[in-house]
C-alpha atoms as a PDB file:
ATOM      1  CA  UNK A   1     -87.419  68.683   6.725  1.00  0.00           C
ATOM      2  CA  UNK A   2     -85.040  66.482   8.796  1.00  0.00           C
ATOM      3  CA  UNK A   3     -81.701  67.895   9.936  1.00  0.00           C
ATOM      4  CA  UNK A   4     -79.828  65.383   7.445  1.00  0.00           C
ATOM      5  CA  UNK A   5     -82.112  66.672   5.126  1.00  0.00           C
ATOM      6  CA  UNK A   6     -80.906  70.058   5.136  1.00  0.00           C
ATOM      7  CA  UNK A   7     -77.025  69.234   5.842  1.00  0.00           C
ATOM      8  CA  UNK A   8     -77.546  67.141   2.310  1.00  0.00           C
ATOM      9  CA  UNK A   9     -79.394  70.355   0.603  1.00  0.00           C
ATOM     10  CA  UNK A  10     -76.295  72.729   1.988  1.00  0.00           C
ATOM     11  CA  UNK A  11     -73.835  70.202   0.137  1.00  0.00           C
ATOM     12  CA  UNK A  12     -75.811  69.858  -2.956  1.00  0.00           C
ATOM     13  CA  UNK A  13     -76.462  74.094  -3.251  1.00  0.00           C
ATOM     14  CA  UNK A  14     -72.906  74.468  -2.148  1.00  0.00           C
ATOM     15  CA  UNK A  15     -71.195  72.117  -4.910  1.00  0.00           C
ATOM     16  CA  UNK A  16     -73.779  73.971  -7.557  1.00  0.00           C
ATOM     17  CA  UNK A  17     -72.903  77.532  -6.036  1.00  0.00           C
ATOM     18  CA  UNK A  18     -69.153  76.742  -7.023  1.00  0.00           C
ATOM     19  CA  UNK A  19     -70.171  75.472 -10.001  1.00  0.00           C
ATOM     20  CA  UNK A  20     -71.750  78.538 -11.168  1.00  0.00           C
ATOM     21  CA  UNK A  21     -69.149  80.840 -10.144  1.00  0.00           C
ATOM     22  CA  UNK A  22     -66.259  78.662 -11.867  1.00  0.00           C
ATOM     23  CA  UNK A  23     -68.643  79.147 -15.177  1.00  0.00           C
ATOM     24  CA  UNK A  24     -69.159  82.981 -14.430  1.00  0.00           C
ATOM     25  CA  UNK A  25     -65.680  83.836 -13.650  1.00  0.00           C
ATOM     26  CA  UNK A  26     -64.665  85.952 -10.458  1.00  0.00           C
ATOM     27  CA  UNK A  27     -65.509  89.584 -11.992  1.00  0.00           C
ATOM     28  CA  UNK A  28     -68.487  88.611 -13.138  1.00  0.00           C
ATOM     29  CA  UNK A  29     -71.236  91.466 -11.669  1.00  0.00           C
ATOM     30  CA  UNK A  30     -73.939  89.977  -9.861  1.00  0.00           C
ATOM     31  CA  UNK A  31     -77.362  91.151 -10.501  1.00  0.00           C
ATOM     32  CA  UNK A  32     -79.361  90.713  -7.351  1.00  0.00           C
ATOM     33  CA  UNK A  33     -76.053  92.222  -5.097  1.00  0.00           C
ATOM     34  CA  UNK A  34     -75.751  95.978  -6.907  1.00  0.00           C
ATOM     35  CA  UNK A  35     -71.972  96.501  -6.465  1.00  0.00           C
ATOM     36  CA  UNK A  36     -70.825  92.792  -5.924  1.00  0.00           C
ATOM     37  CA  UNK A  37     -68.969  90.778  -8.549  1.00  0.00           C
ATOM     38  CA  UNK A  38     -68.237  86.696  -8.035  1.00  0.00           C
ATOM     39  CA  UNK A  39     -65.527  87.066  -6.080  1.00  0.00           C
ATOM     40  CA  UNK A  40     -67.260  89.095  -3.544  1.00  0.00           C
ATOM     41  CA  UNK A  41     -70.480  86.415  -3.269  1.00  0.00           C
ATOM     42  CA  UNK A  42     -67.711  83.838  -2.579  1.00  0.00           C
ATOM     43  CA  UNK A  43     -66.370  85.933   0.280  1.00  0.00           C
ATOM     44  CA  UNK A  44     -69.356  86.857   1.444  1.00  0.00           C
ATOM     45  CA  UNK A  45     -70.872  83.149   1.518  1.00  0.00           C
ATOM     46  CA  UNK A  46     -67.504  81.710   2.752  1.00  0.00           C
ATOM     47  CA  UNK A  47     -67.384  83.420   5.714  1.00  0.00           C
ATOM     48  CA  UNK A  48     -70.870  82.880   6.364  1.00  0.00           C
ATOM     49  CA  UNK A  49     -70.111  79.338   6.244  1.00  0.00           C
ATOM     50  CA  UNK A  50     -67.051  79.772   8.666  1.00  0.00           C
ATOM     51  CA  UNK A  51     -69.196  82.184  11.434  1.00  0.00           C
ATOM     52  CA  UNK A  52     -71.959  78.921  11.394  1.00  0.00           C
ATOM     53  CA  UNK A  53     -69.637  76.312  11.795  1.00  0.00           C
ATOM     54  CA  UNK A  54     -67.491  78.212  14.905  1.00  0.00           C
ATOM     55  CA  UNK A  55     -71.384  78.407  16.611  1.00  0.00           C
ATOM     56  CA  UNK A  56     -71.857  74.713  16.440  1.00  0.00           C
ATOM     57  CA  UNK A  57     -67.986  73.862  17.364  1.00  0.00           C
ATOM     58  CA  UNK A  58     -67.757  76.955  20.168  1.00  0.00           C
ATOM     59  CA  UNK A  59     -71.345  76.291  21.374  1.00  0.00           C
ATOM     60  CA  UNK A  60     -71.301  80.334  22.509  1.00  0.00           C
ATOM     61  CA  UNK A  61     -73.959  81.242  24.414  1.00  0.00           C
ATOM     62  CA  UNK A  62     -74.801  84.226  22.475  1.00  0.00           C
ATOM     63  CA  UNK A  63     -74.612  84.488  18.476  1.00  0.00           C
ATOM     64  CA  UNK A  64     -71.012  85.540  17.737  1.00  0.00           C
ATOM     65  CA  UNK A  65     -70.312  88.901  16.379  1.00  0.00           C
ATOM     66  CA  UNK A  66     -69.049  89.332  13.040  1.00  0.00           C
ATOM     67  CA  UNK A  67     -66.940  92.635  11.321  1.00  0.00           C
ATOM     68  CA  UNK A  68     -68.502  94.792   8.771  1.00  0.00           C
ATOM     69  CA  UNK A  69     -69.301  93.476   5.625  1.00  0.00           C
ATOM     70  CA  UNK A  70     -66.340  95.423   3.893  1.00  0.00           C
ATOM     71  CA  UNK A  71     -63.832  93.693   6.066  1.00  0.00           C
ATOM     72  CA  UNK A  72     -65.195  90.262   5.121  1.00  0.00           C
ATOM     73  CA  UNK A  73     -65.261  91.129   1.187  1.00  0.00           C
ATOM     74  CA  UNK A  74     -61.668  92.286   2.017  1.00  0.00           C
ATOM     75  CA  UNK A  75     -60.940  88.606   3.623  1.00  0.00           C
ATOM     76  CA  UNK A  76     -60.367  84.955   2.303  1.00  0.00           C
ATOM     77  CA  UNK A  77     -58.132  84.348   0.330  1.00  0.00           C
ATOM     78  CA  UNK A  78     -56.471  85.908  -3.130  1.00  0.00           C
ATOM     79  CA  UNK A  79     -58.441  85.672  -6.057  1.00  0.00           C
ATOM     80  CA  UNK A  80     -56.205  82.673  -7.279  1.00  0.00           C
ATOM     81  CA  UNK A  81     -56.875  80.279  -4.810  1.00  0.00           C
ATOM     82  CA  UNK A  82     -60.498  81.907  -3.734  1.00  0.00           C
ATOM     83  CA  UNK A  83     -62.591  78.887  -5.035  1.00  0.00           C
ATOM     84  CA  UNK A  84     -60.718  76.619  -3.411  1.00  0.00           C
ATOM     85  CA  UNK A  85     -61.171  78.652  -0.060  1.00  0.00           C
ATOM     86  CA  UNK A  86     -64.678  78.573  -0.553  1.00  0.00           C
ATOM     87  CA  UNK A  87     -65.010  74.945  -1.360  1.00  0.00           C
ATOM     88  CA  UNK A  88     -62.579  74.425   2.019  1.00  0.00           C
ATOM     89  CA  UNK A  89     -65.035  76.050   3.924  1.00  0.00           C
ATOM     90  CA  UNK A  90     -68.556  74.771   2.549  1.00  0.00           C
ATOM     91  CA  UNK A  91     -66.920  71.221   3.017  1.00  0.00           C
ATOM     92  CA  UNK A  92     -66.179  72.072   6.647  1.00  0.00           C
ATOM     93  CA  UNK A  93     -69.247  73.321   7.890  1.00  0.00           C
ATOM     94  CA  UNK A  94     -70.823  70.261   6.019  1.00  0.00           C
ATOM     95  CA  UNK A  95     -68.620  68.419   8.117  1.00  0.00           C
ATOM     96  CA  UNK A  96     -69.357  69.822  11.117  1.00  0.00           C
ATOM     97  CA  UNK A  97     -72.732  69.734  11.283  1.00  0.00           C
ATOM     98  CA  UNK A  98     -72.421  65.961  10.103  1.00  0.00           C
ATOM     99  CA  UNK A  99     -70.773  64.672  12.751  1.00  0.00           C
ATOM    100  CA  UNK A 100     -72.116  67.439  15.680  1.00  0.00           C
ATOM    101  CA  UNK A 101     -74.097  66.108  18.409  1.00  0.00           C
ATOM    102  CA  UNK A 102     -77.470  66.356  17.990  1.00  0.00           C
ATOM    103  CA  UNK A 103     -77.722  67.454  21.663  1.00  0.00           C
ATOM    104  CA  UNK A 104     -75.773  70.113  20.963  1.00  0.00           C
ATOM    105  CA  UNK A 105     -76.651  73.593  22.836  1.00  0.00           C
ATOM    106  CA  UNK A 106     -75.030  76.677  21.440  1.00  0.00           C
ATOM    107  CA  UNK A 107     -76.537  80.314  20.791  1.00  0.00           C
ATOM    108  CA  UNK A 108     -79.255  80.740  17.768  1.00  0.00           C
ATOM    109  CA  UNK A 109     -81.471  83.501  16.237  1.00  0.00           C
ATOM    110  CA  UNK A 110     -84.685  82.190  15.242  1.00  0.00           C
ATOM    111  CA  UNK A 111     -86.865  79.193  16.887  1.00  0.00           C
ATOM    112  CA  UNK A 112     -86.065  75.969  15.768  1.00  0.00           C
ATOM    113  CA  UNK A 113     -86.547  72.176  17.201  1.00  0.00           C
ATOM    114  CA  UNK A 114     -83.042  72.410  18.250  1.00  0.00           C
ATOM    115  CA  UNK A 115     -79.724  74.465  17.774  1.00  0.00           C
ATOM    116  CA  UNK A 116     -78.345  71.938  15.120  1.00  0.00           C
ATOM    117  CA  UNK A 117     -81.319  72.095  12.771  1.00  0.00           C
ATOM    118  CA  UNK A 118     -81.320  75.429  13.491  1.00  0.00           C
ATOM    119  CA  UNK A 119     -78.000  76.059  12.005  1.00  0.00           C
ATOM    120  CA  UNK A 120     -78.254  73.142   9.467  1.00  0.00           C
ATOM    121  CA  UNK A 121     -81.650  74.620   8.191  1.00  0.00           C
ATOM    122  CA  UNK A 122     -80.211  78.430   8.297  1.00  0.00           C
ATOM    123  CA  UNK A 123     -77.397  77.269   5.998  1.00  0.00           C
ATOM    124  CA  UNK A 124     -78.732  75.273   3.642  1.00  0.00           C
ATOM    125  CA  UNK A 125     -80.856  77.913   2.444  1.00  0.00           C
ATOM    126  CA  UNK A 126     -78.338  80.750   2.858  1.00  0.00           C
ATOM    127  CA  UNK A 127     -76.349  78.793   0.849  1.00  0.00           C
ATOM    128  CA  UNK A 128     -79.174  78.120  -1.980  1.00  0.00           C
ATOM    129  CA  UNK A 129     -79.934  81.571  -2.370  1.00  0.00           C
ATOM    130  CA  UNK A 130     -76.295  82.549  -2.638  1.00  0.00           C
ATOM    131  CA  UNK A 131     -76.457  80.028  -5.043  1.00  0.00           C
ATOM    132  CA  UNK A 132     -79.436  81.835  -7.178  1.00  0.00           C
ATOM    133  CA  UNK A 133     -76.914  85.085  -6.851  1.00  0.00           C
ATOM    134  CA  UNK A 134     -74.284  82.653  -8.473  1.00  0.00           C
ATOM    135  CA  UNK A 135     -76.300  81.905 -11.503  1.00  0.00           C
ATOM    136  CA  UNK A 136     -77.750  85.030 -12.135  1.00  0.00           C
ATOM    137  CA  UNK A 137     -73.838  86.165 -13.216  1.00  0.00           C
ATOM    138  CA  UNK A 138     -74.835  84.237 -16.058  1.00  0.00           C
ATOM    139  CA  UNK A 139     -78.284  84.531 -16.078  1.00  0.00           C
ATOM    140  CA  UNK A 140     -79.303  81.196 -15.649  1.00  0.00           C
ATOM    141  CA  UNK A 141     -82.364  81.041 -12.866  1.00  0.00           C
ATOM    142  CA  UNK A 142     -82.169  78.116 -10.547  1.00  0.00           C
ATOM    143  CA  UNK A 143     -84.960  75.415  -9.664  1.00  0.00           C
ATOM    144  CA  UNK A 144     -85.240  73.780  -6.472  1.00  0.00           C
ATOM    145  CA  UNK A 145     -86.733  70.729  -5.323  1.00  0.00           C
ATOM    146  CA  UNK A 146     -90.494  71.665  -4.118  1.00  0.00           C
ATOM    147  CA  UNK A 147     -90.331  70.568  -0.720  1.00  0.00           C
ATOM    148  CA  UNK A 148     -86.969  72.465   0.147  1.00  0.00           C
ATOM    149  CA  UNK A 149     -88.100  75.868  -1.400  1.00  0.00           C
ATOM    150  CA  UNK A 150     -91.411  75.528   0.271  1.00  0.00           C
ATOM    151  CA  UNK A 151     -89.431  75.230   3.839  1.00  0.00           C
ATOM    152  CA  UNK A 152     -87.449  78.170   2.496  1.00  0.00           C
ATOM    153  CA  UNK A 153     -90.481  79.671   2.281  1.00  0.00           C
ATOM    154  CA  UNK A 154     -91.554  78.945   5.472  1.00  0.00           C
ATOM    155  CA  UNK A 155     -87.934  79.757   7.519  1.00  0.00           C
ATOM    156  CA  UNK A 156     -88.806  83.732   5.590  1.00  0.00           C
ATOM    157  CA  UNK A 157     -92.172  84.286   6.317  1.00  0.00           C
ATOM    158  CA  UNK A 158     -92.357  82.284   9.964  1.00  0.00           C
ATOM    159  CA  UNK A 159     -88.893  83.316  10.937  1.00  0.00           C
ATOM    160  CA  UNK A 160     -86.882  86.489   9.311  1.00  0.00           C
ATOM    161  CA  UNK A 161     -90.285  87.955   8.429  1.00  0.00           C
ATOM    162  CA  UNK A 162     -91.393  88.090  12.374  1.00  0.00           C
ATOM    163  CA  UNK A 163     -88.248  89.639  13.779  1.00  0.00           C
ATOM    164  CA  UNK A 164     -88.464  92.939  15.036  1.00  0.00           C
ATOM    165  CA  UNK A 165     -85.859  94.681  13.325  1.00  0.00           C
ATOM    166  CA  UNK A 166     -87.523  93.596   9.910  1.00  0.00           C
ATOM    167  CA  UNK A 167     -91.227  94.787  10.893  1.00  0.00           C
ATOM    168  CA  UNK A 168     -93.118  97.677   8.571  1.00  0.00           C
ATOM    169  CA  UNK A 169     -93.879 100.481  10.571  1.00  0.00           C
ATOM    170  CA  UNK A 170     -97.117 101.127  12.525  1.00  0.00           C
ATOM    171  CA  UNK A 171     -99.262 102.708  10.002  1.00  0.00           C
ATOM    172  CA  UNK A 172     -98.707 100.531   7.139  1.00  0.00           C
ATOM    173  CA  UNK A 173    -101.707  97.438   7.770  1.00  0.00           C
ATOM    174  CA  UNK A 174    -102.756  95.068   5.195  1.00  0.00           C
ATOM    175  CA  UNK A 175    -102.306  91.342   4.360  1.00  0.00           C
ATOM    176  CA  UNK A 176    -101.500  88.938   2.018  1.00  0.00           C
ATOM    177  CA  UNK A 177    -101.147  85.018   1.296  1.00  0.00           C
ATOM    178  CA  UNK A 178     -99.126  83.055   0.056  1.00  0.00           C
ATOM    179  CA  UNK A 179     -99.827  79.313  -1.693  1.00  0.00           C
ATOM    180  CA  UNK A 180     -97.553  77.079  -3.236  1.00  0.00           C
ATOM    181  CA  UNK A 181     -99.375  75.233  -6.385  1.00  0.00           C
ATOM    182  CA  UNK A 182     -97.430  72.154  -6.166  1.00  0.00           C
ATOM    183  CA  UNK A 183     -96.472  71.253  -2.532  1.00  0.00           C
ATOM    184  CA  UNK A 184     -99.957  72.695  -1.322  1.00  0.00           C
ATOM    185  CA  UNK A 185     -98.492  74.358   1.507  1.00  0.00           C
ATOM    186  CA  UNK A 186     -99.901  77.922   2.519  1.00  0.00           C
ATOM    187  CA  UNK A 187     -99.055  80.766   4.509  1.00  0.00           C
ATOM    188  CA  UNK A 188    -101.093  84.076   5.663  1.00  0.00           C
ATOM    189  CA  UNK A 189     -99.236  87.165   7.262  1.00  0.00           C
ATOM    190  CA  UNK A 190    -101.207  90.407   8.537  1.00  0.00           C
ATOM    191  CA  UNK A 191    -100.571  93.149  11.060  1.00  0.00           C
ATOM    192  CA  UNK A 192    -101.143  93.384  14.425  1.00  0.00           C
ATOM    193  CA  UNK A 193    -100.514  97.250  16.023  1.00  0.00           C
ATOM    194  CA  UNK A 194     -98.365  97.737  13.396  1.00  0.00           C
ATOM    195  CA  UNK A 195     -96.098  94.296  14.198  1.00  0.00           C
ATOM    196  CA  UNK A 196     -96.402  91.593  11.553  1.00  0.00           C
ATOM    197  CA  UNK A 197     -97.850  88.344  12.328  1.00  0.00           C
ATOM    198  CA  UNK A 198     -97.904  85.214  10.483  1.00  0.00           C
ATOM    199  CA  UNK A 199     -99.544  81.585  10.340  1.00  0.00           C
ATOM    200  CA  UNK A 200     -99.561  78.401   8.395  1.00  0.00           C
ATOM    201  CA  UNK A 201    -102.849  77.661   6.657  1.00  0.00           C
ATOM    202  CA  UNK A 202    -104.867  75.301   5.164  1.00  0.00           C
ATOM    203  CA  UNK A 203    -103.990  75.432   1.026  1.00  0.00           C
ATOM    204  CA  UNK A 204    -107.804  75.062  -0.192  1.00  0.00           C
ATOM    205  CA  UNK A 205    -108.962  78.446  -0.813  1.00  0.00           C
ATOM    206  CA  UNK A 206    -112.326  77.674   1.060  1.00  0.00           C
ATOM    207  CA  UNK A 207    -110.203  77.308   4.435  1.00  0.00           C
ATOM    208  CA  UNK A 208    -108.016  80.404   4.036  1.00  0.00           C
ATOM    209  CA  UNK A 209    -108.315  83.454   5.840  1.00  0.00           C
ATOM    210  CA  UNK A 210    -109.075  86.434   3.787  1.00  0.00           C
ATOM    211  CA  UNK A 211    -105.958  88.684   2.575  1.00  0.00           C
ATOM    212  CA  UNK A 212    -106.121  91.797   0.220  1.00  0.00           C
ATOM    213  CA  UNK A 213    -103.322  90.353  -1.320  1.00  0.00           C
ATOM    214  CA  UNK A 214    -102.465  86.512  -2.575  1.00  0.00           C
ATOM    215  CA  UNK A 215     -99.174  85.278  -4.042  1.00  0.00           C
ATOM    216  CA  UNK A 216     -99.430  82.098  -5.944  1.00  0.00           C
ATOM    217  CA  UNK A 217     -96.929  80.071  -7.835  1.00  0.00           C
ATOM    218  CA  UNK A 218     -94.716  76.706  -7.970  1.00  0.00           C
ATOM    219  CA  UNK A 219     -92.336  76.469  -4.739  1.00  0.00           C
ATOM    220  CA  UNK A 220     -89.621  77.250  -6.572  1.00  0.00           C
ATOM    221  CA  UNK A 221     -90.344  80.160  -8.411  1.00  0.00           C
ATOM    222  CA  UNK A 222     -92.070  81.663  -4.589  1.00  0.00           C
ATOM    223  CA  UNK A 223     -88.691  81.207  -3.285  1.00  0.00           C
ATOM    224  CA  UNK A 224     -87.301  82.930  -5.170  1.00  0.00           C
ATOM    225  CA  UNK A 225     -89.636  85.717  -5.969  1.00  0.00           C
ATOM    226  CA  UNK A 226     -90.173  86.352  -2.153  1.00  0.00           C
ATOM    227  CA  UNK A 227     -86.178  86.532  -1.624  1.00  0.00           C
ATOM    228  CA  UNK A 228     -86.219  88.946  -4.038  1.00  0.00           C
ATOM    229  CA  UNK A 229     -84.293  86.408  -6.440  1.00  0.00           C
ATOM    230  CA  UNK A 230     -86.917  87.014  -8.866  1.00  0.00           C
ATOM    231  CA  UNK A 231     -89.767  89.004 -10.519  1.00  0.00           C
ATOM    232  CA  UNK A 232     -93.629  87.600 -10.731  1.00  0.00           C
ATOM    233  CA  UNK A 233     -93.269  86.699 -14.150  1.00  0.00           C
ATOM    234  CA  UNK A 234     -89.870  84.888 -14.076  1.00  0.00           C
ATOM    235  CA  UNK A 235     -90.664  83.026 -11.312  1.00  0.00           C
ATOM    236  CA  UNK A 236     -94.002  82.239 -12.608  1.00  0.00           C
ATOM    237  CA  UNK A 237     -96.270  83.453  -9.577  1.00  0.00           C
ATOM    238  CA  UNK A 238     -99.754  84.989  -9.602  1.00  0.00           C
ATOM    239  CA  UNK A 239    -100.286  88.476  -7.573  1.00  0.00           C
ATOM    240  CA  UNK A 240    -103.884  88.749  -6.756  1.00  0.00           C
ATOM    241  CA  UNK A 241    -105.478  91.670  -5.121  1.00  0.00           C
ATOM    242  CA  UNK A 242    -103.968  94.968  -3.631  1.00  0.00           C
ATOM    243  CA  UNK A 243    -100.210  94.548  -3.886  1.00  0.00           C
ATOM    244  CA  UNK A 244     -99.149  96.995  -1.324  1.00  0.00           C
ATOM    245  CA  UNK A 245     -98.784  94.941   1.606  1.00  0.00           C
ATOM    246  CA  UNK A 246     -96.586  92.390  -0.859  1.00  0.00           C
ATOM    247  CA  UNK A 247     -94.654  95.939  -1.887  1.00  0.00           C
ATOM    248  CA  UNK A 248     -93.688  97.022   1.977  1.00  0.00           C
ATOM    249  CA  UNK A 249     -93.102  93.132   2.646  1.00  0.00           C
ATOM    250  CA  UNK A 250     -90.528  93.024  -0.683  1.00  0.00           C
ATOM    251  CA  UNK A 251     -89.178  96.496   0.927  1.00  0.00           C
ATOM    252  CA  UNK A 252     -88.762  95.896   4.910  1.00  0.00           C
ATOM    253  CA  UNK A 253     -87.900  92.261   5.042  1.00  0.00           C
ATOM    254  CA  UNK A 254     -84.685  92.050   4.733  1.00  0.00           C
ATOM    255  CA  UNK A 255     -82.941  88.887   5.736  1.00  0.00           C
ATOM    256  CA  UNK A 256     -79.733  89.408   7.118  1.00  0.00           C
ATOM    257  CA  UNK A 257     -77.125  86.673   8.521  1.00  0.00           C
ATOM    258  CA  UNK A 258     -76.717  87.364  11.713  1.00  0.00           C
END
């Protein structure tokens, strides 16, 4: 996807993550966050938004440091006027990365073409997944165009899923694959000494690497399902072969925001 691409996506899942917390109310628990309620997401997500932006305006040379998560859910704004504060801020990162030269060089965390898709691409899908979290308050489960949840796919498994922090441990070896049905796009992830690696394949199953383990499903239910959004069945995704690699995967990776 094209930076525009994603600033669009991070406007559209922002407008329908506001959306769904204005028809959930602010107390509303939130399934996939034990613990969190609306307002909480919104806090969470709004300063997200805020820490990206100050990256791409600041151009730091090292990704900024942020304060404990129960600080943040402590900060905004009062419950009153938190929607607004969280539609203030999604506007002004959309903004920013809008009108931000494409030159730009600031601090990142993950390979990208550049440091504005970088941050454009990191948001747009922070922001749809915040947005899943949103609807699940009322237990309505998002779709997503194929195309973006396939690169969603693709920013967990080639990016968050390869950092070191977010590795399975040295004993635990095993592989698995995963295929989207309708974009045909395919991915394979093993272990090497313990440290996960990963690869884009071919989609045919007669030019994939073997795996003890295959995921298949729509885009949009994967997304979801490998964000941990979702079960198999809800997400309508096949599990083929010995799970257990796809268990310690679900377990380690953990995608974090900074």
């Amino acid at each position: 996807m094209e930076i525009a691409e994603h600033i669009d996506a991070l406007r559209r899942q922002g407008d329908l993550l506001a959306a769904a917390a204005t028809r959930s109310g602010l107390a509303a628990p939130v399934p996939p966050c034990p613990s969190w309620q609306v307002k909480d997401l919104l806090r969470h997500t709004g300063y997200i938004h805020r820490w990206a932006a100050r990256h791409v305006t600041e151009c730091p040379d090292a990704v900024l440091d942020g304060p404990p998560e129960a600080d943040i859910l402590r900060g905004g704004a009062p419950d009153p006027d938190l929607l607004a504060w969280f539609r203030d801020g999604h506007a002004a990162l959309v903004e920013t990365l809008s009108t931000a030269d494409p030159g730009l060089v600031c601090a990142t965390f993950m390979d990208a073409p550049s440091p504005l898709a970088f941050w454009a691409r990191r948001q747009a899908h922070e922001t749809a997944i915040h947005r899943a979290d949103a609807e699940s308050a009322s237990g309505v489960r998002p779709e997503y165009e194929p195309g973006f949840a396939a690169d969603g796919i693709d920013e967990l498994i080639m990016g968050f899923g390869q950092r070191r922090k977010y590795r399975p441990s040295a004993d635990a070896d095993g592989s698995m694959r995963v295929r989207t049905t309708d974009t045909g796009h395919a991915w394979h992830v093993g272990t090497d000494a313990g440290r996960l690696q990963a690869r884009r394949e071919h989609s045919t199953p007669q030019d994939a690497s073997p795996a003890a383990c295959t995921v298949t499903g729509p885009a949009s239910g994967a997304y979801l399902f490998l964000w941990n959004r979702s079960d198999a069945a809800q997400a309508g995704v096949t599990i083929s072969g010995d799970s257990r690699f796809l268990d310690l995967w679900q377990s380690s990776v953990r995608v974090r925001w900074g």
